[in-house]
Protein backbone atom coordinates (compact mmCIF):
# COMPACT_ATOMS: atom_id res chain seq x y z
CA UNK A 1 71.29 108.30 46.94
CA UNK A 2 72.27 110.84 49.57
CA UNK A 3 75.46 111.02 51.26
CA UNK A 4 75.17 111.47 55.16
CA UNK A 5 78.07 110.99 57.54
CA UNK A 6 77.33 110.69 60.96
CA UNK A 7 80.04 110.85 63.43
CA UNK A 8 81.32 111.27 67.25
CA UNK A 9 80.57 107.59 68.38
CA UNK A 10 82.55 106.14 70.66
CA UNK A 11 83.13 104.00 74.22
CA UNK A 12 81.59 105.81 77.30
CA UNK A 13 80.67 104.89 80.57
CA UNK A 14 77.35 104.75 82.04
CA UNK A 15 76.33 107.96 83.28
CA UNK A 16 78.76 109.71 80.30
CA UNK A 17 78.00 111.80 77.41
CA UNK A 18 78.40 111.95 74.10
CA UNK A 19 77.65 114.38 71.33
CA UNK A 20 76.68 113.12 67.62
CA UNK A 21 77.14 114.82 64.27
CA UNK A 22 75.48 114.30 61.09
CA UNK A 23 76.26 116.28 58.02
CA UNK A 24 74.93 116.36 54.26
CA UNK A 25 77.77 118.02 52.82
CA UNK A 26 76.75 117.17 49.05
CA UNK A 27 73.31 117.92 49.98
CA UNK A 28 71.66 121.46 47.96
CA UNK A 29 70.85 123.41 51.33
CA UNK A 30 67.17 124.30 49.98
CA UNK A 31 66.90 120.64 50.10
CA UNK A 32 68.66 119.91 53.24
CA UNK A 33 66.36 122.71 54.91
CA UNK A 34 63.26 121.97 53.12
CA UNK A 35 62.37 118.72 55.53
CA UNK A 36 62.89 117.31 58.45
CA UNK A 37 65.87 114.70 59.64
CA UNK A 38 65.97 112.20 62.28
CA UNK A 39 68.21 110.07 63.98
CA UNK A 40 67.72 106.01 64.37
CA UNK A 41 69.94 103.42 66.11
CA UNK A 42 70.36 99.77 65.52
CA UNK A 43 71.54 96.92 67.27
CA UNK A 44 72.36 93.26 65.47
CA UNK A 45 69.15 91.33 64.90
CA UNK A 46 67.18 94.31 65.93
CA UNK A 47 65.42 96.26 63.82
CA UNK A 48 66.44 100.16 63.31
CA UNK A 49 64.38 102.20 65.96
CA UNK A 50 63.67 106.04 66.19
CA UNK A 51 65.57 107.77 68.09
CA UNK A 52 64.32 111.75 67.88
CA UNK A 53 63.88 113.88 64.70
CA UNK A 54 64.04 117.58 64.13
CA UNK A 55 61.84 119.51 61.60
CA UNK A 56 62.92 122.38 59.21
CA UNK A 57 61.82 124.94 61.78
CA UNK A 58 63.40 123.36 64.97
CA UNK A 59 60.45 121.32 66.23
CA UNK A 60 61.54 118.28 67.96
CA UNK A 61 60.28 114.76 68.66
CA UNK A 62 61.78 112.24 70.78
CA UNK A 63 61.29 107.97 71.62
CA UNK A 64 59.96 107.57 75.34
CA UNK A 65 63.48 105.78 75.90
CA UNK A 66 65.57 108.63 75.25
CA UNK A 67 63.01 111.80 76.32
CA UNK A 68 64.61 113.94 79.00
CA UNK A 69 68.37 112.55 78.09
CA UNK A 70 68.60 113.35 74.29
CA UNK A 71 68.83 116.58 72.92
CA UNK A 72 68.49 116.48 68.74
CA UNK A 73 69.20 119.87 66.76
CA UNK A 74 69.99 121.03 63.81
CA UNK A 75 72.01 123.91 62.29
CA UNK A 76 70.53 124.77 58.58
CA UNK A 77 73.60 127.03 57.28
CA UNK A 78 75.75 124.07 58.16
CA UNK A 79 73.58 121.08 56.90
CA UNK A 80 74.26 119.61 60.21
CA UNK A 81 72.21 117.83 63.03
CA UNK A 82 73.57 117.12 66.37
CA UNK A 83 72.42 114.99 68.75
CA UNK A 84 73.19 115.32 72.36
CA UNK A 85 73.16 112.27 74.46
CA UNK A 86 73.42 112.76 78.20
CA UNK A 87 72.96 109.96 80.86
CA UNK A 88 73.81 107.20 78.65
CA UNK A 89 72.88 103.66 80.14
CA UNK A 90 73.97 100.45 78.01
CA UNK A 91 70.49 100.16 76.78
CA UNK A 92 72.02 103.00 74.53
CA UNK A 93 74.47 101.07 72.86
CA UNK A 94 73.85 100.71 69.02
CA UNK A 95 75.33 102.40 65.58
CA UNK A 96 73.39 105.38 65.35
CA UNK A 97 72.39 106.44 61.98
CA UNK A 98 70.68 109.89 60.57
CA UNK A 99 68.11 110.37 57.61
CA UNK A 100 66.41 113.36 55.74
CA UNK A 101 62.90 112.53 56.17
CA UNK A 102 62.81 113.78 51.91
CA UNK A 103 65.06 110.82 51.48
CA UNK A 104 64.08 107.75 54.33
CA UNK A 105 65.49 105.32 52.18
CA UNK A 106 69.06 106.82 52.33
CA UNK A 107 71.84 106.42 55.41
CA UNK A 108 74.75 107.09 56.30
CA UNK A 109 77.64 104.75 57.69
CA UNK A 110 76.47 104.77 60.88
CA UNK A 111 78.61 105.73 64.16
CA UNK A 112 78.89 103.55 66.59
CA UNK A 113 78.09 104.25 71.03
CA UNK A 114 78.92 101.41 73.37
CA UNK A 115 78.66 102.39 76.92
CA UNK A 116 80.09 99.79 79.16
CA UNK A 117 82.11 100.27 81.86
């Protein structure tokens, strides 16, 4: 099991930002930077959807839903991704979860974006 923690969820309105963190602090960083790591989202009864994942060497790929408005990264000396969500309608809303792509069975807690005005 790996231990991800993904945080800066929260209430926005539509239109708002919000910025979201995902660290692997217990995570070896060879291992952390050896593969890639992606960010999902789920809403209740839905199943867990792609979001946009970021390879070792900074290559990204993003869902048609959130192309042009999301902005994943990743900084290896931290173990940390980021993901930058700009525009955010309420089709957004959902806990949004992170993985290492080595590990696609393990997730975090989850952080949770409503936007609603």
């Amino acid at each position: 099991q790996v231990y991800l923690v993904e945080s800066g969820g929260g209430l926005v309105q539509p239109g708002g930002s919000l910025r979201l963190s995902c660290a692997a602090p217990r995570m070896i960083t060879s291992v952390f930077n050896s593969n890639a790591m992606a960010w999902y989202r789920q809403i209740p009864d839905k199943q867990r959807e792609f979001v946009a994942s970021v390879t070792r060497t900074g290559t990204t790929t993003y869902a048609d839903a959130v192309k042009g408005r999301f902005t994943v990264s990743r900084d290896n000396a931290r173990k940390k991704i980021y993901l930058q969500m700009n525009s955010l309608t309420s089709e957004d809303t959902a806990v949004y979860y992170c993985t290492h792509l080595s590990f696609p069975d393990s997730w975090g807690q989850g952080t949770q974006v409503t936007v609603s005005s």
